[in-house]
C-alpha atoms as a PDB file:
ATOM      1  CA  UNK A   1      18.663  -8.142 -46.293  1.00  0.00           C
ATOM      2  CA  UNK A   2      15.245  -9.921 -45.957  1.00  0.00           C
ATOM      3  CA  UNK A   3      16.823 -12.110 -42.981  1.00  0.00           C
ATOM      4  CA  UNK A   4      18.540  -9.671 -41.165  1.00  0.00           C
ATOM      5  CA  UNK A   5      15.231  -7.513 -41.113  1.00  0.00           C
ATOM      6  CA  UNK A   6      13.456 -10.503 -39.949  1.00  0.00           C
ATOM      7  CA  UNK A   7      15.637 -11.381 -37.431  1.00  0.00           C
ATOM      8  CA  UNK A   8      15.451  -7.944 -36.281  1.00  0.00           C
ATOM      9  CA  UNK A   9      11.726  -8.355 -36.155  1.00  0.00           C
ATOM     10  CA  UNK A  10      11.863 -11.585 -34.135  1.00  0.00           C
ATOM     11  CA  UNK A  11      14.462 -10.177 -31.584  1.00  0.00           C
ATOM     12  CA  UNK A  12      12.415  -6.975 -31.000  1.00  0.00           C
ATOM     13  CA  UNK A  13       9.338  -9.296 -30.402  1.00  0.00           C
ATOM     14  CA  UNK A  14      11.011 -11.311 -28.019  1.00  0.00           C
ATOM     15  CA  UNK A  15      12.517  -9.031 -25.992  1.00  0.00           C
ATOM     16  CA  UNK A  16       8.433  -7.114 -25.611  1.00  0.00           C
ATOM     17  CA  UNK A  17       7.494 -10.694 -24.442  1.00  0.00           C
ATOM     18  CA  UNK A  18      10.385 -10.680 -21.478  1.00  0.00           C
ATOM     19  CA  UNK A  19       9.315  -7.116 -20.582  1.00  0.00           C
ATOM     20  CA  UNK A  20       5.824  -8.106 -20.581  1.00  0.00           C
ATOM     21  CA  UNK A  21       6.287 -10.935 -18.625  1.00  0.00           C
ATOM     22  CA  UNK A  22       8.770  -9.815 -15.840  1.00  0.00           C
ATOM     23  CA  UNK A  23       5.756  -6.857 -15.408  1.00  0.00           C
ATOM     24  CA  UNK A  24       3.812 -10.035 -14.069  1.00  0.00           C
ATOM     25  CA  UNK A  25       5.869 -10.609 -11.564  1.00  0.00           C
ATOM     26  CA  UNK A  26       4.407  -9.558  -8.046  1.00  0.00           C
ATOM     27  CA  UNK A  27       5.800  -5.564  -6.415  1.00  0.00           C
ATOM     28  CA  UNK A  28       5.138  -5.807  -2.598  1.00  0.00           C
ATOM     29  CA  UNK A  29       2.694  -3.363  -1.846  1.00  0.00           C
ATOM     30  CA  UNK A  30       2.627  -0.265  -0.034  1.00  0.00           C
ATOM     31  CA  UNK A  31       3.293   3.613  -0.576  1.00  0.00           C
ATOM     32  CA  UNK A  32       5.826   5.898   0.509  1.00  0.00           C
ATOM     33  CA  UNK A  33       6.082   9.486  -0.106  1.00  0.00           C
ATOM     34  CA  UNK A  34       8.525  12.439   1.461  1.00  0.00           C
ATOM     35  CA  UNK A  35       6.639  16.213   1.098  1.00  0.00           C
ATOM     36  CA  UNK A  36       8.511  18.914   0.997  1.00  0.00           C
ATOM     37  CA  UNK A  37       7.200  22.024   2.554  1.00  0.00           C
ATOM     38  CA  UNK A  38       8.590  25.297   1.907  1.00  0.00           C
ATOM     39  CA  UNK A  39       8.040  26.859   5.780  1.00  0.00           C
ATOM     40  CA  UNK A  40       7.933  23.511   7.600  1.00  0.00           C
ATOM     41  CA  UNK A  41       6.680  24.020  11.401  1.00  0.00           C
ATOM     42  CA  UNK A  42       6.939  20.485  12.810  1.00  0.00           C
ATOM     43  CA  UNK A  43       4.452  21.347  15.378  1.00  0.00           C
ATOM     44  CA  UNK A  44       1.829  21.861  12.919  1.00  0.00           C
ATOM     45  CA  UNK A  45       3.000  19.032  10.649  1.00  0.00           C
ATOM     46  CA  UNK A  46       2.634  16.340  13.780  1.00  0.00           C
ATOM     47  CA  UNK A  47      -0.889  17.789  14.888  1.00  0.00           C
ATOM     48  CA  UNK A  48      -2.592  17.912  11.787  1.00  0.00           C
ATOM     49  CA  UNK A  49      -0.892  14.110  10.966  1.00  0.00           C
ATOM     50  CA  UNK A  50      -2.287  13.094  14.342  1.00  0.00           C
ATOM     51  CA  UNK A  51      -5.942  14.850  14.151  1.00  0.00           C
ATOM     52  CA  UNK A  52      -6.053  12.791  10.677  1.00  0.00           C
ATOM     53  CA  UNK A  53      -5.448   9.335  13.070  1.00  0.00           C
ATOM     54  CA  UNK A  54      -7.568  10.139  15.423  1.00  0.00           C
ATOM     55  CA  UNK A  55     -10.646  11.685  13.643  1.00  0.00           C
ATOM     56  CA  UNK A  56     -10.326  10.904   9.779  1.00  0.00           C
ATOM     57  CA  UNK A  57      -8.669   7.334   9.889  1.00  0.00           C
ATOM     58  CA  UNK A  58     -11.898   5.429   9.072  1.00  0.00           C
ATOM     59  CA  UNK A  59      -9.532   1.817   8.354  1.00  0.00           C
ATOM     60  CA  UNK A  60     -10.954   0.083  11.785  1.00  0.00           C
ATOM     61  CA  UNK A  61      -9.956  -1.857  13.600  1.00  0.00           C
ATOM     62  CA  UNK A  62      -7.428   0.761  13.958  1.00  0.00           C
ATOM     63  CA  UNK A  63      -4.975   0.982  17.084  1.00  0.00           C
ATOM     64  CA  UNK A  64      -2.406   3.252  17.535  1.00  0.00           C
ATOM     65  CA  UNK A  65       0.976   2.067  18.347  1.00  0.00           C
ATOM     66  CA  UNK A  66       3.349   5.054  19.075  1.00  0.00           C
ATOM     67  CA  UNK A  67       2.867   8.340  18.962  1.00  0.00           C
ATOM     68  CA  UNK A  68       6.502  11.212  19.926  1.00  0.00           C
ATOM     69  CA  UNK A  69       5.701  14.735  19.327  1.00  0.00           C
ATOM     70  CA  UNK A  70       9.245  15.886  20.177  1.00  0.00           C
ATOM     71  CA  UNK A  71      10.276  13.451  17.569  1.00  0.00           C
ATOM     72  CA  UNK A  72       7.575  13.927  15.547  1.00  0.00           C
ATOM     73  CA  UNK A  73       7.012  10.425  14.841  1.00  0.00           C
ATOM     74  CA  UNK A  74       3.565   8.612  14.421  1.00  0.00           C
ATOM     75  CA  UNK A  75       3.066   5.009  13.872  1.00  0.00           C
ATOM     76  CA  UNK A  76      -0.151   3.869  13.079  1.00  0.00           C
ATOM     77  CA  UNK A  77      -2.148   0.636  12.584  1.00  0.00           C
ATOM     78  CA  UNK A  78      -5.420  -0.390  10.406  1.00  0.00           C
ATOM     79  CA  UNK A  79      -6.923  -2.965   8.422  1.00  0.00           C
ATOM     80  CA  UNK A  80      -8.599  -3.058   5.111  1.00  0.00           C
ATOM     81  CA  UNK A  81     -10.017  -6.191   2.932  1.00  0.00           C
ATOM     82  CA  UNK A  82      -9.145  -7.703  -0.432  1.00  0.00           C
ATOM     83  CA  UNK A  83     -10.700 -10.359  -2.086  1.00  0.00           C
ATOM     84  CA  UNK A  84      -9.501 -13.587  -3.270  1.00  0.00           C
ATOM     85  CA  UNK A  85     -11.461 -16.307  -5.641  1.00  0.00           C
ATOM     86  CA  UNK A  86     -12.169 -19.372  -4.704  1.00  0.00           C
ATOM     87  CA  UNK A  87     -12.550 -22.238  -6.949  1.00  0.00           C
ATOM     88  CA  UNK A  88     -16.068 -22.167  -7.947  1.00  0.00           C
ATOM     89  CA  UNK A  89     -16.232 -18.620  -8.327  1.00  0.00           C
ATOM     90  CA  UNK A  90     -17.112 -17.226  -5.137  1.00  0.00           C
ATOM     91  CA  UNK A  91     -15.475 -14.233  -3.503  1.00  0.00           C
ATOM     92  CA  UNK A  92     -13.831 -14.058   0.057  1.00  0.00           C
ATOM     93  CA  UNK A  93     -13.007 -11.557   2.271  1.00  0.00           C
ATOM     94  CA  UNK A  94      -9.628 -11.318   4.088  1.00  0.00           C
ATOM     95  CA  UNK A  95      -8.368  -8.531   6.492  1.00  0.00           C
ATOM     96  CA  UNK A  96      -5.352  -7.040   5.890  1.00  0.00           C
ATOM     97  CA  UNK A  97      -3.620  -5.305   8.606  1.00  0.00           C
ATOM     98  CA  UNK A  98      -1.147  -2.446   7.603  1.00  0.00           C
ATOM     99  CA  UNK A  99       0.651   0.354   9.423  1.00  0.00           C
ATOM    100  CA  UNK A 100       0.894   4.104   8.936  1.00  0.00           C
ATOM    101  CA  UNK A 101       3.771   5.503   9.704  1.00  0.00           C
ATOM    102  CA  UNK A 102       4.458  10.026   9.652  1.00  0.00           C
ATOM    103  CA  UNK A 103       7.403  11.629  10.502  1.00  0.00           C
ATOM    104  CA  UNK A 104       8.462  15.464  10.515  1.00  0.00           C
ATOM    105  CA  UNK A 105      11.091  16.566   8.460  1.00  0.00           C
ATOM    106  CA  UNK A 106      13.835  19.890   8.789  1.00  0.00           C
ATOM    107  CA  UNK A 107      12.251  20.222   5.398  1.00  0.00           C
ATOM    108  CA  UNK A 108       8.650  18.675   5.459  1.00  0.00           C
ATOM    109  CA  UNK A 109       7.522  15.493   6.297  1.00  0.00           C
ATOM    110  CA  UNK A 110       7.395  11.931   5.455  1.00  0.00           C
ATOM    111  CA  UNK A 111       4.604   9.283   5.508  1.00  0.00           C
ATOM    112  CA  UNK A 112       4.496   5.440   4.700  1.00  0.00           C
ATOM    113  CA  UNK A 113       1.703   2.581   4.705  1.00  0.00           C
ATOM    114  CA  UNK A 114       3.012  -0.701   4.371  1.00  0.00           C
ATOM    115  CA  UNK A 115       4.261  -3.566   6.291  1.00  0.00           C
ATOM    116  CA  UNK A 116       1.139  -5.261   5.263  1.00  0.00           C
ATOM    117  CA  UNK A 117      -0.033  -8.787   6.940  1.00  0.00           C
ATOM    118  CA  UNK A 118      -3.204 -10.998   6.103  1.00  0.00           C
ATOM    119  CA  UNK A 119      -5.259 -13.426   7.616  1.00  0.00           C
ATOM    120  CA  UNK A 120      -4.761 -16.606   5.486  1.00  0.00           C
ATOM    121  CA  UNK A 121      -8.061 -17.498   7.308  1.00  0.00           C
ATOM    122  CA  UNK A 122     -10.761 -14.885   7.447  1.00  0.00           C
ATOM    123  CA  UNK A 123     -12.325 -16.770  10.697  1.00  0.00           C
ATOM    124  CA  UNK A 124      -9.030 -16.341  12.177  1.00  0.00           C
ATOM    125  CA  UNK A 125      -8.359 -12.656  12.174  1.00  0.00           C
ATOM    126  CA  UNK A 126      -5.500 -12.226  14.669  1.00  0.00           C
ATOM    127  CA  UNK A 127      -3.394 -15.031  12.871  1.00  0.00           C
ATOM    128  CA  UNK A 128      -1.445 -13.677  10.435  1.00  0.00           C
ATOM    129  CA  UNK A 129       1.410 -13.978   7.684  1.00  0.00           C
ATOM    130  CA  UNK A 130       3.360 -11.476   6.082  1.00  0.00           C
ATOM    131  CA  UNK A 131       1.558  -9.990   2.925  1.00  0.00           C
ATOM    132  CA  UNK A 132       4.518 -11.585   0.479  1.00  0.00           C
ATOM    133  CA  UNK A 133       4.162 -14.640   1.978  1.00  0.00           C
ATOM    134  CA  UNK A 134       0.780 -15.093   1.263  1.00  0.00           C
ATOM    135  CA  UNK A 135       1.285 -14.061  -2.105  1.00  0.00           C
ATOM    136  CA  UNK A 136       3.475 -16.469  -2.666  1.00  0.00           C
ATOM    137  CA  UNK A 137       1.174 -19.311  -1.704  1.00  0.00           C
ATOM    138  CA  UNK A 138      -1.139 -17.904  -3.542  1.00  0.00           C
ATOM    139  CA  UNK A 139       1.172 -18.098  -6.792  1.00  0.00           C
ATOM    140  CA  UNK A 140       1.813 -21.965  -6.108  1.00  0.00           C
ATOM    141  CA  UNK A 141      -1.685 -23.137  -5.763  1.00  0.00           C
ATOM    142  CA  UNK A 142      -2.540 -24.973  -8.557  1.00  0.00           C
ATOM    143  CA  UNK A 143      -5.994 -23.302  -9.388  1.00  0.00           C
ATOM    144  CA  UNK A 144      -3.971 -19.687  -9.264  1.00  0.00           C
ATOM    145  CA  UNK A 145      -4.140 -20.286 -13.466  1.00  0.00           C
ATOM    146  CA  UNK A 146      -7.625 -20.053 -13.036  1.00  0.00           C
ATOM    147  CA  UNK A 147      -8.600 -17.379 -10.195  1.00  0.00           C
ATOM    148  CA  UNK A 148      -5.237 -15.445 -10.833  1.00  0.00           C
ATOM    149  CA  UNK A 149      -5.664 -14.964  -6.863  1.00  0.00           C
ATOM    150  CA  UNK A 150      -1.915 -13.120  -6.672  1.00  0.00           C
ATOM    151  CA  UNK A 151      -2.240 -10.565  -8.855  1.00  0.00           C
ATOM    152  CA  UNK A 152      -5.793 -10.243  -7.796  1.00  0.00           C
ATOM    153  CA  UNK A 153      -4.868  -9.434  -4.252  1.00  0.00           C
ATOM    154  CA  UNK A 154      -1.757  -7.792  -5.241  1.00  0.00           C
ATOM    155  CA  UNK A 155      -3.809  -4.941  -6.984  1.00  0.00           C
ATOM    156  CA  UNK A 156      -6.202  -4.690  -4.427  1.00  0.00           C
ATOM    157  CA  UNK A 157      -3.411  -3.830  -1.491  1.00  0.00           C
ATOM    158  CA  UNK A 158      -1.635  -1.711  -4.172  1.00  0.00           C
ATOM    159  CA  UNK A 159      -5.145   0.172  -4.619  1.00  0.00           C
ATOM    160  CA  UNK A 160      -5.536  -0.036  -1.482  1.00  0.00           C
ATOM    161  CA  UNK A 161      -2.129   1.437   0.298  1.00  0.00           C
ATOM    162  CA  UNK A 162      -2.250   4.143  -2.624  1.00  0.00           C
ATOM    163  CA  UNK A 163      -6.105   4.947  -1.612  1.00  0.00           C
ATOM    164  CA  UNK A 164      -5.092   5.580   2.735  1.00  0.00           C
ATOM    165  CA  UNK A 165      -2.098   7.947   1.254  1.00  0.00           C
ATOM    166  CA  UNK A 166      -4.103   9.975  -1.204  1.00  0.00           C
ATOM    167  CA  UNK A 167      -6.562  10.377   1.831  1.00  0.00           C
ATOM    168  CA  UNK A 168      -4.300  11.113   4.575  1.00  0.00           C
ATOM    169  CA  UNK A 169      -2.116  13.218   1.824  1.00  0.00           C
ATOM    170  CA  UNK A 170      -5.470  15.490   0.833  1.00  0.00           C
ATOM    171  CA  UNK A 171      -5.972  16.113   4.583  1.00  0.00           C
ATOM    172  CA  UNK A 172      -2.697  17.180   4.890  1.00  0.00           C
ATOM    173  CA  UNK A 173      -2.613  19.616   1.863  1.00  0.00           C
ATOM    174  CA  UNK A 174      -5.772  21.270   3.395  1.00  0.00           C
ATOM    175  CA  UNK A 175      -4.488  22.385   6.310  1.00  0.00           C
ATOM    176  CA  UNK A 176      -5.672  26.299   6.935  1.00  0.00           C
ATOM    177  CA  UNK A 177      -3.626  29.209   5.671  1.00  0.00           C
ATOM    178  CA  UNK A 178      -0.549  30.378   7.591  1.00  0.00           C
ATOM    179  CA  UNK A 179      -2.155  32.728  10.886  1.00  0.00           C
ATOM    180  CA  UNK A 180      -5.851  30.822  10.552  1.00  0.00           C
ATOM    181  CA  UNK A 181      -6.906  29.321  13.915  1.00  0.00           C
ATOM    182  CA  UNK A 182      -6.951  25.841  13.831  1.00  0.00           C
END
């Protein structure tokens, strides 16, 4: 009885030390969320997505790539910073471009930020990789035991993405009662 409890005991333990340690393992990061709206007009939807770009999108340098009302379709780009360690300790800013992407649904609308790239090198801004990519050279340094640099930056873009769609999201849920002039 004794061994078959332990045993029990030992396979239980085990199989928390798997889960914990394929949580370690990197989640590209970004955010993606579809809102339904009970009286959807698409019109509205686009213009108050689009007044959010233009006036409330404070992730510069921002550009905007496309922009189709009849579609209602939005595609934007920005750039925020995350941190990496180096070996002695010191931190480093890199930029991190990412786009924004909004469309109008029949039923609501949709919104993305993702399709994140970095600089590898912060004095070369317009050179860069795909986030993942970086990540993964991150993971293979050999000081990464020490600074933890993937997961660090990994966080910090996960933070980060989830940060732009709680702000563009807020904007969007305070959008004036139905009839209120905009």
């Amino acid at each position: 009885m004794k061994k078959v409890v332990l045993s029990f005991l030992i396979g239980g333990c085990l199989s928390l030390a798997l889960t914990a340690q394929a949580q370690d393992t990197a989640m590209p990061a970004g955010y993606t969320e579809r809102v339904a709206d009970e009286e959807p007009d698409q019109t509205v939807l686009f213009r108050r997505a689009s007044d959010w770009v233009e006036n409330h999108f404070s992730y510069s340098p921002k550009k905007l790539i496309s922009t189709d009302a009849a579609k209602g379709e939005l595609r934007a780009e920005g750039t925020v910073k995350v941190k990496t360690t180096t070996t002695s300790g010191q931190l480093q800013e890199r930029p991190v471009q990412f786009e924004f992407v909004f469309h109008t649904l029949a039923s609501g609308y949709d919104y993305s930020v993702g399709q994140l790239r970095i600089a590898p090198d912060p004095k070369k801004p317009d050179e860069t990789v795909p986030f993942e990519e970086f990540v993964a050279q991150l993971a293979a340094e050999r000081t990464n035991a020490r600074t933890h640099n993937d997961r660090r930056v990994t966080a910090q873009a996960s933070s980060l993405t989830s940060e732009i769609a709680m702000s563009f999201r807020s904007y969007m849920n305070s959008r004036p009662a139905a009839g209120a002039v905009e």
